[in-house]
Protein backbone atom coordinates (compact mmCIF):
# COMPACT_ATOMS: atom_id res chain seq x y z
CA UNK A 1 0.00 0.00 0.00
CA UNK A 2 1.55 3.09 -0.89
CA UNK A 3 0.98 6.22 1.52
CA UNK A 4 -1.42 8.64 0.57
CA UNK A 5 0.88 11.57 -0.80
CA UNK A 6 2.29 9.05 -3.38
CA UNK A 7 -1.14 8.18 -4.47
CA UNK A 8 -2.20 11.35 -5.02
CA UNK A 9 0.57 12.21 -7.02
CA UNK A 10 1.32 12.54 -11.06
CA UNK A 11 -0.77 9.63 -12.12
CA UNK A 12 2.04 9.38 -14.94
CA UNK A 13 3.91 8.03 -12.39
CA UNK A 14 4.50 4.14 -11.43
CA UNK A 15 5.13 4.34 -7.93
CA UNK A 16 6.81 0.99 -6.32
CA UNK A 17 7.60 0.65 -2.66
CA UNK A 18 10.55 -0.54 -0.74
CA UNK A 19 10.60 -3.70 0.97
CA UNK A 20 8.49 -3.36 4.06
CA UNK A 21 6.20 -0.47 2.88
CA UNK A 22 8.63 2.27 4.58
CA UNK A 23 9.04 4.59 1.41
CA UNK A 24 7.40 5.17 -2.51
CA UNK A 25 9.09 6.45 -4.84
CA UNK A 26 8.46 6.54 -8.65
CA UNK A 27 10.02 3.36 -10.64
CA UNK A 28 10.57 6.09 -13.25
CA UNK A 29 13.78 7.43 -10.63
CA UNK A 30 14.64 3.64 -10.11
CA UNK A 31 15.28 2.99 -13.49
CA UNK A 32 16.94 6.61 -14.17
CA UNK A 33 19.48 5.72 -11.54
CA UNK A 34 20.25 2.25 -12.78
CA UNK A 35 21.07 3.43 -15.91
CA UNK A 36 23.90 5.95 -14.50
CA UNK A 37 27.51 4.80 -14.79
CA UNK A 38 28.62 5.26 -11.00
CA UNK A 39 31.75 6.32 -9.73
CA UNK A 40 33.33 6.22 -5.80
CA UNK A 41 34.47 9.53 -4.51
CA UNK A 42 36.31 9.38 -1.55
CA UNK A 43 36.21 11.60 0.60
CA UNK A 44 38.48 11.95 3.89
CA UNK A 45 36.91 13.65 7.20
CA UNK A 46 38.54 13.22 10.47
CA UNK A 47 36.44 14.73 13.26
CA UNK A 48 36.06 12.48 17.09
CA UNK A 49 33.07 10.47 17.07
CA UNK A 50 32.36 11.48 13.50
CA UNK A 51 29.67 8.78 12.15
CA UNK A 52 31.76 9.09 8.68
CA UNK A 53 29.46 6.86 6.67
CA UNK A 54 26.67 9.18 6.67
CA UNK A 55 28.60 12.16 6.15
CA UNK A 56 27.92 12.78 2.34
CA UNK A 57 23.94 12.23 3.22
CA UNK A 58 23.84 14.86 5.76
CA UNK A 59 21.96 13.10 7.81
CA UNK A 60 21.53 14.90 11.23
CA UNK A 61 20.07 12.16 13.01
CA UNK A 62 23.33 10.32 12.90
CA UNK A 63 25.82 12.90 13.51
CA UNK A 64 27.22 14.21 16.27
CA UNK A 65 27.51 18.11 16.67
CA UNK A 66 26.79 21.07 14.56
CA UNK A 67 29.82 21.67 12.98
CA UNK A 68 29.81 18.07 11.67
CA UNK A 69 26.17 18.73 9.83
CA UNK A 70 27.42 22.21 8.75
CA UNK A 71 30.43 20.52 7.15
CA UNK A 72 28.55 17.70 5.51
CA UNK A 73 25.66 19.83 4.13
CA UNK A 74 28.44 22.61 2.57
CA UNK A 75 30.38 19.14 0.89
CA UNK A 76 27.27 18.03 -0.07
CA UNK A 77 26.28 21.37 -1.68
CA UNK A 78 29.64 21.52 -3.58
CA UNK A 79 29.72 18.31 -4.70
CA UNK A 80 26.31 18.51 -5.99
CA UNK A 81 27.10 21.80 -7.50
CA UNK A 82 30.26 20.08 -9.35
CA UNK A 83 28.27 17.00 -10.53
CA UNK A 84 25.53 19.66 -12.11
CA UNK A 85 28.36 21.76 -13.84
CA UNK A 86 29.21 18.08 -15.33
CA UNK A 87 26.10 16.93 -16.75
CA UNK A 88 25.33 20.38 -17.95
CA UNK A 89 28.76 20.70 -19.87
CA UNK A 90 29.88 23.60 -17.05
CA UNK A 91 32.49 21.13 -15.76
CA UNK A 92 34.13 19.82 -19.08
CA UNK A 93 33.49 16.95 -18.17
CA UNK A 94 36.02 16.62 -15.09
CA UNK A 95 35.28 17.33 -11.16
CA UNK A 96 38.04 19.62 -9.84
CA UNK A 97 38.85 20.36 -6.29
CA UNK A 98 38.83 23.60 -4.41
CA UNK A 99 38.32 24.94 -0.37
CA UNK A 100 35.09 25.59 0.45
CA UNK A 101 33.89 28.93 2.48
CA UNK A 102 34.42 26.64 5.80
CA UNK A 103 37.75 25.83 4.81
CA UNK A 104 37.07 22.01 3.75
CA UNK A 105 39.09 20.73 0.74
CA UNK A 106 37.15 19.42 -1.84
């Protein structure tokens, strides 16, 4: 059963669930994703008690202070913005690193 926002959605949309009924999504973004090539970036971030797996999701729940959060939503937000300059032909086709305002290297 998929939750009510999902079925009142785009009816262009084929919504699927994940195992266990916890989320919908539309197959359409399934299938978009599968057909990306995928590549690792690594990324290197040493802060105490730093829950470093969820660090390029940003997800609060899991980390530890401010300052962690602040720094994973900023590398999130440049990496994002670097991946759009990409696909868009802004990046010529390569990801280049810089510092970010909070002094990260990227």
């Amino acid at each position: 059963q998929l939750p009510a926002a999902a079925a009142t959605r785009d009816a262009r949309l084929s919504w699927t669930s994940c195992d266990g009924d916890e989320c919908a999504y539309p197959r359409q973004l399934l299938d978009g994703l599968q057909s990306l090539s995928w590549e690792r970036i690594v990324v290197r971030f040493r802060m105490p008690g730093a829950f470093v797996h969820v660090f390029l999701i940003g997800k609060r729940a899991d980390q530890k202070s401010d300052l962690e959060h602040k720094y994973s939503l900023e590398c999130v937000e440049h990496l994002a913005g670097l991946l759009a300059g990409v696909g868009t032909g802004g990046g010529g086709g390569e990801i280049s690193a810089g510092r970010s305002s909070l002094g990260l290297v990227l």
